[in-house]
Protein backbone atom coordinates (compact mmCIF):
# COMPACT_ATOMS: atom_id res chain seq x y z
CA UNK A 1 -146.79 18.67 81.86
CA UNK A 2 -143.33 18.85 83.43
CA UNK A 3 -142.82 21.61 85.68
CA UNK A 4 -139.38 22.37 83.84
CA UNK A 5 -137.53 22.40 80.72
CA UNK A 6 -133.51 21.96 80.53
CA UNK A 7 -131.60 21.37 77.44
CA UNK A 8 -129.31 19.27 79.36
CA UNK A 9 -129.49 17.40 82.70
CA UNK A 10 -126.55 16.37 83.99
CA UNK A 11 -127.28 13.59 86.70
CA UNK A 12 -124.04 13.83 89.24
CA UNK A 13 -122.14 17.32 89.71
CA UNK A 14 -119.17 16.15 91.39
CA UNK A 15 -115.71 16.30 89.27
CA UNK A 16 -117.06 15.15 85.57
CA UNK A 17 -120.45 16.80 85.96
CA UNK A 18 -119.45 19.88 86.75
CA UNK A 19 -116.79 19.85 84.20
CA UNK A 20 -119.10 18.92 81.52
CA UNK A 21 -121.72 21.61 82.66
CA UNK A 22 -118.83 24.33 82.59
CA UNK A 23 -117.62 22.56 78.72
CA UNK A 24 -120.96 23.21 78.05
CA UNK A 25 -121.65 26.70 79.27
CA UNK A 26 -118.65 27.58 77.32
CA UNK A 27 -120.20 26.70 74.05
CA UNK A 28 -123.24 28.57 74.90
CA UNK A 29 -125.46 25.52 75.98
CA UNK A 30 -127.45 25.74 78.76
CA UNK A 31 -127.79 22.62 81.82
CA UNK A 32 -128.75 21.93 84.88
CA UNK A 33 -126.83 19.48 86.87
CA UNK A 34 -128.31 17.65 89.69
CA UNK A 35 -125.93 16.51 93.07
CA UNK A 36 -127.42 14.37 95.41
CA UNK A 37 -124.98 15.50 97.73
CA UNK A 38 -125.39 18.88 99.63
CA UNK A 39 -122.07 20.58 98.26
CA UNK A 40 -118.89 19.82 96.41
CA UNK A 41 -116.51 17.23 97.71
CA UNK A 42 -115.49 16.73 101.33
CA UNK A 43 -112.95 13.39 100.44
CA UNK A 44 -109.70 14.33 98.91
CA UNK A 45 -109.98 12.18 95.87
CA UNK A 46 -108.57 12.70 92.68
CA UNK A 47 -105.30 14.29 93.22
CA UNK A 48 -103.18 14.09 90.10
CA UNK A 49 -104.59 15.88 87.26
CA UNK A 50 -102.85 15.61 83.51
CA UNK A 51 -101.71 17.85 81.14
CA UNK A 52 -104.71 17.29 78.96
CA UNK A 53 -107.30 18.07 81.08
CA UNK A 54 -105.27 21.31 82.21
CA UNK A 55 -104.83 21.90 78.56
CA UNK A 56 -109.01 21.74 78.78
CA UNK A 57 -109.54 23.97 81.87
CA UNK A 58 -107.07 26.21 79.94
CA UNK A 59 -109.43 26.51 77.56
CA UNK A 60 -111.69 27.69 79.78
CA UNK A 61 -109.58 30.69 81.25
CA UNK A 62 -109.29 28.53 84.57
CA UNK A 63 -105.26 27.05 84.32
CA UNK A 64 -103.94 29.93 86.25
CA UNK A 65 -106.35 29.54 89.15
CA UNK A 66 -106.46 25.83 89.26
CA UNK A 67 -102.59 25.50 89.47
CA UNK A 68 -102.75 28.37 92.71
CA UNK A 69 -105.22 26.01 94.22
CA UNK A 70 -102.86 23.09 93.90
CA UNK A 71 -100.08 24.87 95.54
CA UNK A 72 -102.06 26.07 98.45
CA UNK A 73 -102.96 22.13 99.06
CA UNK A 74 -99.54 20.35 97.72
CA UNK A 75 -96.06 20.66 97.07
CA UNK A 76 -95.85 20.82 93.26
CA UNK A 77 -93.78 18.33 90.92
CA UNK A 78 -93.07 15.71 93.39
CA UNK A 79 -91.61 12.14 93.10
CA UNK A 80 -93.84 9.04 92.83
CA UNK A 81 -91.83 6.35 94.59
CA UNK A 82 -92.12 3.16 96.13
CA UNK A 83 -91.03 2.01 100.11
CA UNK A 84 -91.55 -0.77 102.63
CA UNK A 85 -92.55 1.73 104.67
CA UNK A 86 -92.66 5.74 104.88
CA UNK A 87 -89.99 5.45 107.04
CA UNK A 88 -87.77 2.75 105.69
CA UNK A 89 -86.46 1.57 102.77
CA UNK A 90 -87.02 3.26 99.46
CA UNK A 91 -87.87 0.69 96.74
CA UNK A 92 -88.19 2.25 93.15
CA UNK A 93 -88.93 5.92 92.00
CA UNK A 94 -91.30 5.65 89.18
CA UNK A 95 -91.11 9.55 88.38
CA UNK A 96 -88.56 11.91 90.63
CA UNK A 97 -90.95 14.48 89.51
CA UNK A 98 -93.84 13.81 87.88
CA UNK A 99 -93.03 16.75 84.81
CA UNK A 100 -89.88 15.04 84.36
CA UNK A 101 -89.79 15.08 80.39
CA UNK A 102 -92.88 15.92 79.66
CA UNK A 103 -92.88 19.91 79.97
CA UNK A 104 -92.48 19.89 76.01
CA UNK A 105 -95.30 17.87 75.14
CA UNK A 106 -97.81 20.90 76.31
CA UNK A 107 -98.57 24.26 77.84
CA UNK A 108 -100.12 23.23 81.10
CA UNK A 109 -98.29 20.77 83.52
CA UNK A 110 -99.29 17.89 85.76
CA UNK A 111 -100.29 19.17 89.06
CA UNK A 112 -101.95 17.47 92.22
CA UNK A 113 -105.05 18.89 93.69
CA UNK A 114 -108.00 17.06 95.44
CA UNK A 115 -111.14 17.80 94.42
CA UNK A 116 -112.18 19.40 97.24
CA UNK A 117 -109.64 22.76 96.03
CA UNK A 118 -111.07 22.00 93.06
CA UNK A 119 -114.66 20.91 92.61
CA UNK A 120 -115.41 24.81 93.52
CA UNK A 121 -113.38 26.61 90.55
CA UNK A 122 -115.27 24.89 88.39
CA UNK A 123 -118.67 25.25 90.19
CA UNK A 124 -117.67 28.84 90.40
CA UNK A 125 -116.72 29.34 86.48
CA UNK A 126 -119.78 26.70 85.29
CA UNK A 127 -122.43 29.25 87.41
CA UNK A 128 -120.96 32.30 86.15
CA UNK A 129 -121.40 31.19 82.23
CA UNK A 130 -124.79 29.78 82.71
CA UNK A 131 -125.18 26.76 84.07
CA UNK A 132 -127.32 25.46 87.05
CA UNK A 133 -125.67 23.43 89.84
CA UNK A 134 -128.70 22.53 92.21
CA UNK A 135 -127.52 20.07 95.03
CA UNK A 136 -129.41 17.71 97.72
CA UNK A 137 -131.59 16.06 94.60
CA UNK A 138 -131.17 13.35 92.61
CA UNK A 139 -132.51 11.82 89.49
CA UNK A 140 -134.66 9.31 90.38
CA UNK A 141 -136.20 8.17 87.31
CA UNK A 142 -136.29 9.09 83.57
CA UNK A 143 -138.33 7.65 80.24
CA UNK A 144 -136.53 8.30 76.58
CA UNK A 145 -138.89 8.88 73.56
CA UNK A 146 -137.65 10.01 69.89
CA UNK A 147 -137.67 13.97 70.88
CA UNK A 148 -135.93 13.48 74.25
CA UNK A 149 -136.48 12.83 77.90
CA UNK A 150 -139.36 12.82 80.81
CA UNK A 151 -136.98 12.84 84.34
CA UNK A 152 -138.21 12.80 87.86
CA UNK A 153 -135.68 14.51 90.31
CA UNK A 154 -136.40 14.08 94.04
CA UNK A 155 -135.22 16.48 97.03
CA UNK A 156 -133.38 14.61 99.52
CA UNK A 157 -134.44 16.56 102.23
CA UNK A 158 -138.02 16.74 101.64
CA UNK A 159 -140.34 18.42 99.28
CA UNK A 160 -142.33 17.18 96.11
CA UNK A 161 -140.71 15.31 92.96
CA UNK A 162 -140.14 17.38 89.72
CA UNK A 163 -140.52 16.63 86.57
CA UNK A 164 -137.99 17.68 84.70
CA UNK A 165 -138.51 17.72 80.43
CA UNK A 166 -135.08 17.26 78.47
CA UNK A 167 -133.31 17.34 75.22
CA UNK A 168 -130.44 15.44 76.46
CA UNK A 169 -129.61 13.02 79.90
CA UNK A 170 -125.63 12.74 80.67
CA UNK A 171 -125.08 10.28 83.62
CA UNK A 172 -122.39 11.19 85.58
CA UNK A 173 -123.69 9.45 88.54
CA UNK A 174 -121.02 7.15 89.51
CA UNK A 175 -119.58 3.58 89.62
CA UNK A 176 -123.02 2.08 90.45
CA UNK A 177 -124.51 4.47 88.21
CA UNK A 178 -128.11 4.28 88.63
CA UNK A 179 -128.24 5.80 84.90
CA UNK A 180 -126.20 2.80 83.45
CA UNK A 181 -128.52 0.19 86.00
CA UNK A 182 -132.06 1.56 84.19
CA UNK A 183 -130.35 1.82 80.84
CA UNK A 184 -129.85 -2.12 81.50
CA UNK A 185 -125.90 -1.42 79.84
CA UNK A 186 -123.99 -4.20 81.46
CA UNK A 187 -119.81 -4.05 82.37
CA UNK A 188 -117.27 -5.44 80.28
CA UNK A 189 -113.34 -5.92 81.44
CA UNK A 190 -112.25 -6.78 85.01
CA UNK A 191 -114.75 -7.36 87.79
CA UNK A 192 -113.80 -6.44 91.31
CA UNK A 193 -110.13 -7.90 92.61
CA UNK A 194 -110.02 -5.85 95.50
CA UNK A 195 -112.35 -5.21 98.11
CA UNK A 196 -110.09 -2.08 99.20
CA UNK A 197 -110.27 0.93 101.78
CA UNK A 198 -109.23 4.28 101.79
CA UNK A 199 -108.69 5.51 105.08
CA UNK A 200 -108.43 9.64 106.25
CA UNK A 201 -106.04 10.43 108.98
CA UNK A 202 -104.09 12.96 111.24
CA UNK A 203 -100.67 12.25 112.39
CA UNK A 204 -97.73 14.15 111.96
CA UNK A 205 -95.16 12.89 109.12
CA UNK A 206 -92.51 15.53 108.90
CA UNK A 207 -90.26 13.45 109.97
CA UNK A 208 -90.72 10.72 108.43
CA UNK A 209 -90.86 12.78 105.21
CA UNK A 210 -87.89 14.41 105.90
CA UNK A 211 -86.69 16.73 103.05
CA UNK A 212 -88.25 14.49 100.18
CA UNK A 213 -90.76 16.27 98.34
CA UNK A 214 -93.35 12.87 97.62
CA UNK A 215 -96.47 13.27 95.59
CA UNK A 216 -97.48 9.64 95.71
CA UNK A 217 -95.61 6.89 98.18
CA UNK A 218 -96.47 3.45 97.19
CA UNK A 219 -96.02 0.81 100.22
CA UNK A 220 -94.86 -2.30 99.83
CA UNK A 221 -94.96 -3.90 103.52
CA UNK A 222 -94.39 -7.33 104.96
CA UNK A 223 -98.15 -7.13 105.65
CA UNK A 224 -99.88 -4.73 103.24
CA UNK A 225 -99.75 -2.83 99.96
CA UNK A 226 -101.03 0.21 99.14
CA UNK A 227 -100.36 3.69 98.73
CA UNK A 228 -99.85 7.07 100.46
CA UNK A 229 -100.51 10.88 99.46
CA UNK A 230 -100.26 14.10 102.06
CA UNK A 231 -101.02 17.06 102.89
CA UNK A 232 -98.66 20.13 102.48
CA UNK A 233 -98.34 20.56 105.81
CA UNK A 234 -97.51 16.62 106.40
CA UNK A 235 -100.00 16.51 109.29
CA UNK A 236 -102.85 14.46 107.45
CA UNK A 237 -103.22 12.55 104.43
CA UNK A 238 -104.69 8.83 103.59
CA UNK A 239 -103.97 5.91 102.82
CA UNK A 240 -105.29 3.51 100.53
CA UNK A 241 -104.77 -0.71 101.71
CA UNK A 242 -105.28 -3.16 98.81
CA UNK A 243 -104.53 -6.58 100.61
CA UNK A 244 -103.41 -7.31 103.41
CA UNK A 245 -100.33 -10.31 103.57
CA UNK A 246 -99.75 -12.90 106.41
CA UNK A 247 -96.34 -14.53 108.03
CA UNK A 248 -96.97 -17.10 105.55
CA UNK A 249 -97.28 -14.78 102.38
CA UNK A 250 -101.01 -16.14 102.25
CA UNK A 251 -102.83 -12.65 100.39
CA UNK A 252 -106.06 -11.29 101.79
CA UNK A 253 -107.71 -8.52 99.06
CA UNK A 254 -111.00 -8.23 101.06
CA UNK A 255 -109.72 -5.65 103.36
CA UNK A 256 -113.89 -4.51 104.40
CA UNK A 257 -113.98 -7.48 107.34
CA UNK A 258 -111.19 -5.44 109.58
CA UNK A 259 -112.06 -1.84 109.32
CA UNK A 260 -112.28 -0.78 113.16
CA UNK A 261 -110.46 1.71 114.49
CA UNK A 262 -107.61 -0.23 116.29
CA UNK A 263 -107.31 -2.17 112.80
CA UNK A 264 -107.12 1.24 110.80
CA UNK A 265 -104.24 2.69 113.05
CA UNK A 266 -102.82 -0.18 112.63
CA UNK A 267 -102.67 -0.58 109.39
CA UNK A 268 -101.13 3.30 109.44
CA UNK A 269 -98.66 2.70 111.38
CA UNK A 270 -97.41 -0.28 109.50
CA UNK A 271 -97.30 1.64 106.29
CA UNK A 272 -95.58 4.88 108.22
CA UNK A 273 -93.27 2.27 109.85
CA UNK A 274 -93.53 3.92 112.88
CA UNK A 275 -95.44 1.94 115.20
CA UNK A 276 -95.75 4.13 118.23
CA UNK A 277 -96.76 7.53 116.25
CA UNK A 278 -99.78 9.18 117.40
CA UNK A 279 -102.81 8.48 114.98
CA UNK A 280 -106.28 9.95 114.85
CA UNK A 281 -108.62 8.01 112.13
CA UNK A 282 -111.21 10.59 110.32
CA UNK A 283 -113.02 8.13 108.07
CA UNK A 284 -112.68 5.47 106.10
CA UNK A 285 -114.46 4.44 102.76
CA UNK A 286 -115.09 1.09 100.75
CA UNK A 287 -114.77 0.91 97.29
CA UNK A 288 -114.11 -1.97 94.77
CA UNK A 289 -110.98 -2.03 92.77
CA UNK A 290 -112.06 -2.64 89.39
CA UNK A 291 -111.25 -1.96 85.81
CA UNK A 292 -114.80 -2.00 83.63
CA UNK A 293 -116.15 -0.12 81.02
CA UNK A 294 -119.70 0.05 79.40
CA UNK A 295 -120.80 -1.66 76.53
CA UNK A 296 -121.88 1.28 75.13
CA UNK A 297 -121.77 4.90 76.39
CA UNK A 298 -125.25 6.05 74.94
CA UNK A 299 -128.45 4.86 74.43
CA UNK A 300 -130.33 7.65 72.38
CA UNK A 301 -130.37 11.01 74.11
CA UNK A 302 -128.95 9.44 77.01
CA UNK A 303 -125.06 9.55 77.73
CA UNK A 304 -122.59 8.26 80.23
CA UNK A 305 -119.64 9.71 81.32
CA UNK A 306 -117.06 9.11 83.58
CA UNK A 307 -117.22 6.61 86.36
CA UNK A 308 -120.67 5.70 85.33
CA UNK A 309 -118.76 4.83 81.83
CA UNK A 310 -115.45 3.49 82.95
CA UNK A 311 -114.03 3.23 86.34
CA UNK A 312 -110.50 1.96 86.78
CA UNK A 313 -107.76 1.35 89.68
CA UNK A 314 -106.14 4.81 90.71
CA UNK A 315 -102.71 3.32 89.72
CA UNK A 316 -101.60 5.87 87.19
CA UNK A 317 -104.20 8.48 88.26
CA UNK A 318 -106.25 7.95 85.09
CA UNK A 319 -109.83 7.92 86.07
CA UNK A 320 -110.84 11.24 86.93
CA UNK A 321 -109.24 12.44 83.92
CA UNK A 322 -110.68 10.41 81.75
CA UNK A 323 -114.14 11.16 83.14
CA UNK A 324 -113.55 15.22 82.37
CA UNK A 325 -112.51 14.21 79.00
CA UNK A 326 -115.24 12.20 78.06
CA UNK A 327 -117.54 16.40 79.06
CA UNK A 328 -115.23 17.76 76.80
CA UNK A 329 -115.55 15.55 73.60
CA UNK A 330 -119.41 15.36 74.61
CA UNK A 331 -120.06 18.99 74.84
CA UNK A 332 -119.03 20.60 71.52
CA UNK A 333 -121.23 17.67 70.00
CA UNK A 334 -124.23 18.93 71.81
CA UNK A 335 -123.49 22.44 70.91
CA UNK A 336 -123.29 21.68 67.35
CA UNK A 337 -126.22 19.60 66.78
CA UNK A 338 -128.57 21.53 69.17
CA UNK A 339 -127.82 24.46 66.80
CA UNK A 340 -128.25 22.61 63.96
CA UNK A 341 -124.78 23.29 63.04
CA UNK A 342 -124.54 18.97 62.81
CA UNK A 343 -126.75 16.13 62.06
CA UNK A 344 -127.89 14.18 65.14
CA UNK A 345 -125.31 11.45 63.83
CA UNK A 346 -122.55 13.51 65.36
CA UNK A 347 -123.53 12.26 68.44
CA UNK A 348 -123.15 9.00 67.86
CA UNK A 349 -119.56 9.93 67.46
CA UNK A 350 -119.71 10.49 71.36
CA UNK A 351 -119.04 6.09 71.94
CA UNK A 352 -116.88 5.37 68.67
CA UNK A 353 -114.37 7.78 70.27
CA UNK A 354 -114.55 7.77 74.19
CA UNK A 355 -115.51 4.18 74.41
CA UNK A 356 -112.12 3.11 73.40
CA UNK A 357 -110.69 6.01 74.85
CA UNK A 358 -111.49 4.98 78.32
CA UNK A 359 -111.23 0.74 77.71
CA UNK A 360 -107.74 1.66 77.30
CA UNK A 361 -107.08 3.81 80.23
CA UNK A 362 -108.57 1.25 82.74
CA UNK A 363 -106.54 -1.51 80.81
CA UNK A 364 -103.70 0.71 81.18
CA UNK A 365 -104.34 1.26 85.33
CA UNK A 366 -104.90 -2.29 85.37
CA UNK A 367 -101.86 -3.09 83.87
CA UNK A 368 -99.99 -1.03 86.48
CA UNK A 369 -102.35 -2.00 89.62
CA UNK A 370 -101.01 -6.13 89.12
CA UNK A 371 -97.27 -4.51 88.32
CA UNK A 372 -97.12 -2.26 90.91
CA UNK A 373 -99.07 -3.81 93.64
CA UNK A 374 -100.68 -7.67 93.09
CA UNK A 375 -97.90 -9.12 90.77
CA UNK A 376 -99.74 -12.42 91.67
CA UNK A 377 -103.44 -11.06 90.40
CA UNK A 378 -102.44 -11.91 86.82
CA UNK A 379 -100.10 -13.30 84.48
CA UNK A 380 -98.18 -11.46 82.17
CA UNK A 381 -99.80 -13.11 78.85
CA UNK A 382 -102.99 -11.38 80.26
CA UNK A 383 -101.95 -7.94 80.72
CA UNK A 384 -102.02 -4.83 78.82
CA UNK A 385 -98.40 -4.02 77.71
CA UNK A 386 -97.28 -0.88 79.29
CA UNK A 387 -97.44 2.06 77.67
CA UNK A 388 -95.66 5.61 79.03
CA UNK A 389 -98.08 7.54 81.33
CA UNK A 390 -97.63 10.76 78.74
CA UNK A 391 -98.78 8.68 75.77
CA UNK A 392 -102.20 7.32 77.95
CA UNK A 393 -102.46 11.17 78.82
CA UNK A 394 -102.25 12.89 75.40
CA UNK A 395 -101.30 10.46 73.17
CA UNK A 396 -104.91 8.74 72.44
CA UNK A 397 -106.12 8.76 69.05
CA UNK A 398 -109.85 9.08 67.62
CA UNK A 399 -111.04 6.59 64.22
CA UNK A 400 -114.92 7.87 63.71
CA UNK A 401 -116.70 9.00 60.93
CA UNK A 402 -115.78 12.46 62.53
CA UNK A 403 -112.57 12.13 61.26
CA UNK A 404 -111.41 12.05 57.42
CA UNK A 405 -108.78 9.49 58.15
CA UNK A 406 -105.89 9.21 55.15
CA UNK A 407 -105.09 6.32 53.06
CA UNK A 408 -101.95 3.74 54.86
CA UNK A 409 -103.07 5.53 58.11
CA UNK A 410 -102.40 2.10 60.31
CA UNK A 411 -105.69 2.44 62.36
CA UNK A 412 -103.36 2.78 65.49
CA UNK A 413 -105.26 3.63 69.02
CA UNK A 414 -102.32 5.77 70.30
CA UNK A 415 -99.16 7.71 68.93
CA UNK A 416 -96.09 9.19 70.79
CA UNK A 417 -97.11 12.89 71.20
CA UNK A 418 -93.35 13.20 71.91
CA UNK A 419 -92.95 12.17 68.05
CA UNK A 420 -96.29 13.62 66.92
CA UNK A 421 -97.52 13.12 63.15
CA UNK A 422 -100.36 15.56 63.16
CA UNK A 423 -102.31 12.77 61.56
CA UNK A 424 -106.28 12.61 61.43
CA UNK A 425 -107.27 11.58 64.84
CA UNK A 426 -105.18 12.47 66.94
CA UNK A 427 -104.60 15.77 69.37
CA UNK A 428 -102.95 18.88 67.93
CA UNK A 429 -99.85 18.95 68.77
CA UNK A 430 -97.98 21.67 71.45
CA UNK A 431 -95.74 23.86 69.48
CA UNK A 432 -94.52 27.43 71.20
CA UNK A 433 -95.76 30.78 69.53
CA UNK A 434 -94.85 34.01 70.19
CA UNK A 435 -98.52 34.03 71.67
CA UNK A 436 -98.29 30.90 73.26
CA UNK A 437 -99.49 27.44 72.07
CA UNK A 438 -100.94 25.97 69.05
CA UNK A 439 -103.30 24.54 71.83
CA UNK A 440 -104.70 28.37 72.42
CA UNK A 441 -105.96 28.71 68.53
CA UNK A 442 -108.60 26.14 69.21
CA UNK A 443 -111.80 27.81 70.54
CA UNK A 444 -115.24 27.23 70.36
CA UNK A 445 -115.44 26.44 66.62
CA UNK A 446 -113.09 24.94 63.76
CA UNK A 447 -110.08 26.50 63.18
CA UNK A 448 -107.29 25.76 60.37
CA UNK A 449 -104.06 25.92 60.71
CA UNK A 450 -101.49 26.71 57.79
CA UNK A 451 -98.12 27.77 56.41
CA UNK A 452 -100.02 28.20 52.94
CA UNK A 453 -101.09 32.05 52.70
CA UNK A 454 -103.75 30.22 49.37
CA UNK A 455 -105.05 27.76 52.49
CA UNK A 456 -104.96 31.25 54.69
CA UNK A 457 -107.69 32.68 51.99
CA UNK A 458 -109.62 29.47 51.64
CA UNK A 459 -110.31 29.12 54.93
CA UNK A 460 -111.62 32.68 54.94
CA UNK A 461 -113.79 32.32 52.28
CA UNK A 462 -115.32 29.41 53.63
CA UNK A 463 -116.01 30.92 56.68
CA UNK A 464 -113.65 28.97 58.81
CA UNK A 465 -111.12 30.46 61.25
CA UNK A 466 -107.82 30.30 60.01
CA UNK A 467 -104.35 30.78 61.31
CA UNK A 468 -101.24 31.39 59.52
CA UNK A 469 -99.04 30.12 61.32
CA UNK A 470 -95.08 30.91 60.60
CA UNK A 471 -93.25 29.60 63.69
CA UNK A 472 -90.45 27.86 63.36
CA UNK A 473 -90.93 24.23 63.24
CA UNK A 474 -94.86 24.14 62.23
CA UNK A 475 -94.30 23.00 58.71
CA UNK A 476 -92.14 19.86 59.66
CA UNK A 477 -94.73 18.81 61.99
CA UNK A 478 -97.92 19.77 60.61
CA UNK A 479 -97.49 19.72 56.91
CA UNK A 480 -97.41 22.09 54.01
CA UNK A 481 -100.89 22.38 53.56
CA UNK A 482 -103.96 23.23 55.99
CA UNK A 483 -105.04 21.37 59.04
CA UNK A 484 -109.05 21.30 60.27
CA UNK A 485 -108.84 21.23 63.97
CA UNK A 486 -112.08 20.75 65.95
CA UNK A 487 -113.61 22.50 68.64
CA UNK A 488 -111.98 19.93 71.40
CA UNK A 489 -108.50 20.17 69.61
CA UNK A 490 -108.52 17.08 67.71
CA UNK A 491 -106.90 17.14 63.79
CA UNK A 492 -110.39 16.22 61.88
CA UNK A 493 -108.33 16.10 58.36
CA UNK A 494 -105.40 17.47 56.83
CA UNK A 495 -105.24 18.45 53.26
CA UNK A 496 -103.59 15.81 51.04
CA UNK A 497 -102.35 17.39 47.37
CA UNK A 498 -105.89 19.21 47.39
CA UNK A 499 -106.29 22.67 45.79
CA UNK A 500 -106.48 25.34 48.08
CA UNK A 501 -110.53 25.72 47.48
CA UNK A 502 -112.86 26.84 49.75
CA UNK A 503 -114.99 23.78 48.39
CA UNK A 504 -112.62 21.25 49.40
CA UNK A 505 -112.82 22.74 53.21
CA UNK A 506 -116.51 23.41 53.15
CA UNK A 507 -116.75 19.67 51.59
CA UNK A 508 -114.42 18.36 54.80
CA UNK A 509 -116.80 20.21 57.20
CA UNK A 510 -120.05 18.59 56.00
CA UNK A 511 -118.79 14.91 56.35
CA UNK A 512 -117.15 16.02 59.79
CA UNK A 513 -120.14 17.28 60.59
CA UNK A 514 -122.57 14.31 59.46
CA UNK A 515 -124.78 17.06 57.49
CA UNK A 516 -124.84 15.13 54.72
C-alpha cells in the first residue's frame, strides 16, 4: 500500500516545477512537487524572462509582483551588446533595449530577474492555491501501469523511503533527468560543443559600466568568448566562458581542465579588461552547452518538461521559458481530463505541440550560440535560419488534433505576431480594451470571442464563455465571426461561413476535446 496518494507529482521544483504546480493549482488540481534541493535557487540563473511567460504569470495575478522583484535585482529594459572587453571596445548592440518594438505585441514586457527573486513568488502563490512544495527529497524510482504510477521518494537527509501512489509523473528534473534516463527516451539534435563554466564573482564594475544601462554584455576577447550579466548595484555578477583562444587563434571549448582560482580571476579580468581590478571568485559551475530535445515528451502518465525535455544554449535566453511553457500547455490538459471534461487523448496533445515547440527554440539558441560566439562550430548550410527573438517568443504555432485547423492553412510552425492572422494554432493575439487585453478574457476555461451579437448568444447557449468584443480593430484581425480560445490562450478554431448554432460550437468543443 503506498503511504500517499497525489494526483500529480512533480519530480524537480525549481523554475518549471514550480510553475507547473502553481498552472496547476490554478485550475483546481492538486500536486505535490518534490526538490531535492533544500530551498529555492541560490545561482542567479535564468535572467531574461519573455513576454509570454509574463503574459502566463499574468494569468495568475503574479505580473505586478514579479516585475517589482526584477527591479529590486536589475535595471529594467537594458541593451544587449557585444565588446572585446567590458571596458573596451563596443562591438554590436543586438537590442539597445530589449522592449525595443515589441511593447505592442503584448501586455506584459520582457524583464530580467534571476530565479533566485523569483523561484519564491511562485512558491509563495503555488502554496497558497494548493499545492505542496516539499524539499530535501527526491524521486528515486517509479513503475507505470494502465491506472497510473507506484513512486519511491527518498529524504536526503535521512529518514525512510515513501511510497508515493499517482495519477500523473511530470519530470522536471533536469538536463540529466533521471526521469528521461529510466524512461530509456534518448536525445536528438546537438550533443555537447562546449564544455563551458559559469563563474560567480564580486568586483566592483561601476566604472567600467559607466552610464550604460547593459542587461547582457557579450565578450568577444583575444582569448575568450562569453558573456556577462550584473547586479544592480554593479558590485557582482558572472560570467559565463565558452572557449578559450590562443596567440595562434587555436580554439579550446573544454574550459573544465583550468577552473582554479588564479585561472577564474583571470579569465575575469580579461573579459572586464581591467587586469589589475580586485576580484573575489564565489563559485563556479560546469555545465555542457548543448542543444537536444527528447524523442518524445511522454510515455503514458509520465511527462517531461523543461530541461529534462529540451535544454538549449542561453544565447537568446530561451530555455527557461520554454520549460514554464511546456507547465502551462500541460496543466489545463490535466485539469480537463482528470475531470472528465476530455478524453485521455488530450494528453497526448501534450508532445504533438511542445515537442516542436521546444526543437525549435534550441535550434533557434543554437543558431545564435555559432553566430554570436563559435562562428567556426558550424557552417552556415547547417544552421537554423534566424528568426526575430519576438517571433521564437510568441510567435510559435500549434498543428494537433486539438486544433480544427482550416483548409489552405500552410502547416507553418511560426507566424509574425507583429502581423498576426488569428489562425487555428496559433496565440491570441494582444489587442488593447478599455479593460485591458484580449490576453485577460482567457481564464480557466474556453472562452469565444466575437463581433457577432448571434455568435454572442450561441456561445451562451452552449455554455461557453463569450465575449463581445467591440474595440476598434478586433474585426480586421480576428474575423467576423467567433473565435474558440483555449484555456492556455491558443485560437482552437474560428468559425468559417458556419451558422451561428450552438451545435456548431458544442460540435468544435468535442473534437477539441477528444470526447468523441
Amino acid at each position: 500500500m503506498p503511504d500517499r496518494d497525489v494526483q500529480v507529482l512533480i519530480a524537480g521544483g525549481s523554475l518549471v516545477g514550480l510553475s507547473t504546480a502553481l498552472f496547476l493549482a490554478d485550475h483546481g488540481v492538486p500536486s505535490l512537487v518534490v526538490e531535492r534541493h533544500r530551498g529555492t535557487a541560490i545561482h542567479p540563473r535564468a535572467a531574461l524572462v519573455s513576454q509570454r511567460t509574463i503574459e502566463l504569470y499574468r494569468g495568475v495575478g503574479l505580473e505586478d509582483a514579479i516585475i517589482e522583484a526584477s527591479e529590486r535585482e536589475f535595471v529594467q529594459n537594458g541593451a544587449i551588446v557585444s565588446v572585446e572587453s567590458l571596458g573596451g571596445k563596443e562591438l554590436e548592440y543586438y537590442f539597445r533595449h530589449i522592449n525595443d518594438g515589441v511593447e505592442t505585441l503584448s501586455p506584459s514586457p520582457r524583464i530580467f530577474i534571476t530565479q533566485i527573486g523569483l523561484e519564491p513568488i511562485l512558491l509563495d502563490r503555488a502554496r497558497e492555491l494548493g499545492a505542496r512544495v516539499e524539499y530535501g527529497k527526491e524521486l528515486v524510482s517509479f513503475e507505470s501501469d494502465g491506472d497510473g504510477v507506484t513512486a519511491t521518494v527518498r529524504p536526503r537527509d535521512g529518514g525512510d523511503d515513501e511510497t508515493i501512489r499517482t495519477d500523473y509523473l511530470i519530470g522536471a528534473d533536469g538536463v540529466r533527468s533521471p526521469v528521461r534516463q529510466a524512461l530509456g527516451i534518448p536525445l536528438r539534435g546537438r550533443p555537447s560543443f562546449s564544455q563551458s563554466i559559469t563563474i560567480y564573482f564580486r568586483a566592483d564594475v561601476r566604472d567600467l559600466i559607466g552610464d550604460r544601462s547593459l542587461s547582457v554584455i557579450y565578450v568577444f576577447h583575444p582569448n575568450l568568448q562569453g558573456f556577462f550579466r550584473f547586479s544592480k548595484a554593479s558590485d557582482a555578477g558572472f560570467l559565463v566562458v565558452n572557449s578559450t583562444l590562443d596567440t595562434a587563434g587555436g580554439r579550446n571549448r573544454n574550459i573544465w581542465d583550468a577552473t582554479a582560482e588564479d585561472d577564474c580571476v583571470e579569465y575575469v579580468r580579461l573579459a572586464l579588461g581591467a587586469p589589475d581590478l580586485d576580484v573575489e571568485i564565489e563559485d563556479v559551475q560546469r555545465w555542457n552547452a548543448s542543444a537536444e530535445w527528447a524523442e518524445r515528451f511522454q510515455s503514458g502518465s509520465v511527462f517531461l518538461a523543461g530541461d529534462s525535455a529540451h535544454v538549449m544554449p542561453p544565447t537568446g535566453g530561451f530555455g527557461g521559458n520554454t520549460g514554464v511553457q511546456d507547465g502551462h500547455n500541460l496543466a489545463w490538459k490535466l485539469a480537463y481530463v482528470s475531470r472528465g471534461e476530455a478524453g485521455a487523448a488530450l494528453l497526448d496533445t501534450y508532445d504533438t505541440e511542445r515537442r516542436p515547440a521546444g526543437e525549435f527554440a534550441a535550434e533557434q539558441a543554437y543558431t545564435r550560440y555559432v553566430v554570436r560566439l563559435d562562428p567556426e562550430l558550424d557552417s552556415k548550410e547547417n544552421l537554423q535560419p534566424y528568426v526575430p527573438e519576438h517571433v521564437v517568443e510568441l510567435g510559435y504555432r500549434y498543428h494537433s488534433p486539438a486544433i480544427i485547423g482550416e483548409p489552405g492553412d500552410d502547416g507553418s510552425t511560426f507566424e509574425d505576431p507583429a502581423t498576426p492572422t488569428a489562425r487555428p494554432g496559433s496565440r491570441l493575439p494582444h489587442l488593447e480594451l478599455e479593460s485591458g487585453s484580449t490576453l485577460d478574457l482567457v481564464g480557466r476555461s474556453f472562452v469565444v470571442l466575437t463581433v457577432d451579437e448571434s455568435w454572442h448568444r450561441a456561445a451562451a447557449a452552449s455554455s461557453v464563455v463569450s465575449h463581445l468584443v467591440t474595440s476598434p480593430g478586433f474585426r480586421e484581425v480576428y474575423g467576423p465571426g467567433a473565435v474558440l480560445i483555449r484555456p492556455d490562450g491558443f485560437i482552437a478554431w474560428r468559425s468559417q461561413g458556419e451558422d451561428a448554432e450552438p451545435c456548431v460550437l458544442d460540435a468544435a468543443l468535442t473534437r477539441v476535446l477528444a470526447r468523441g
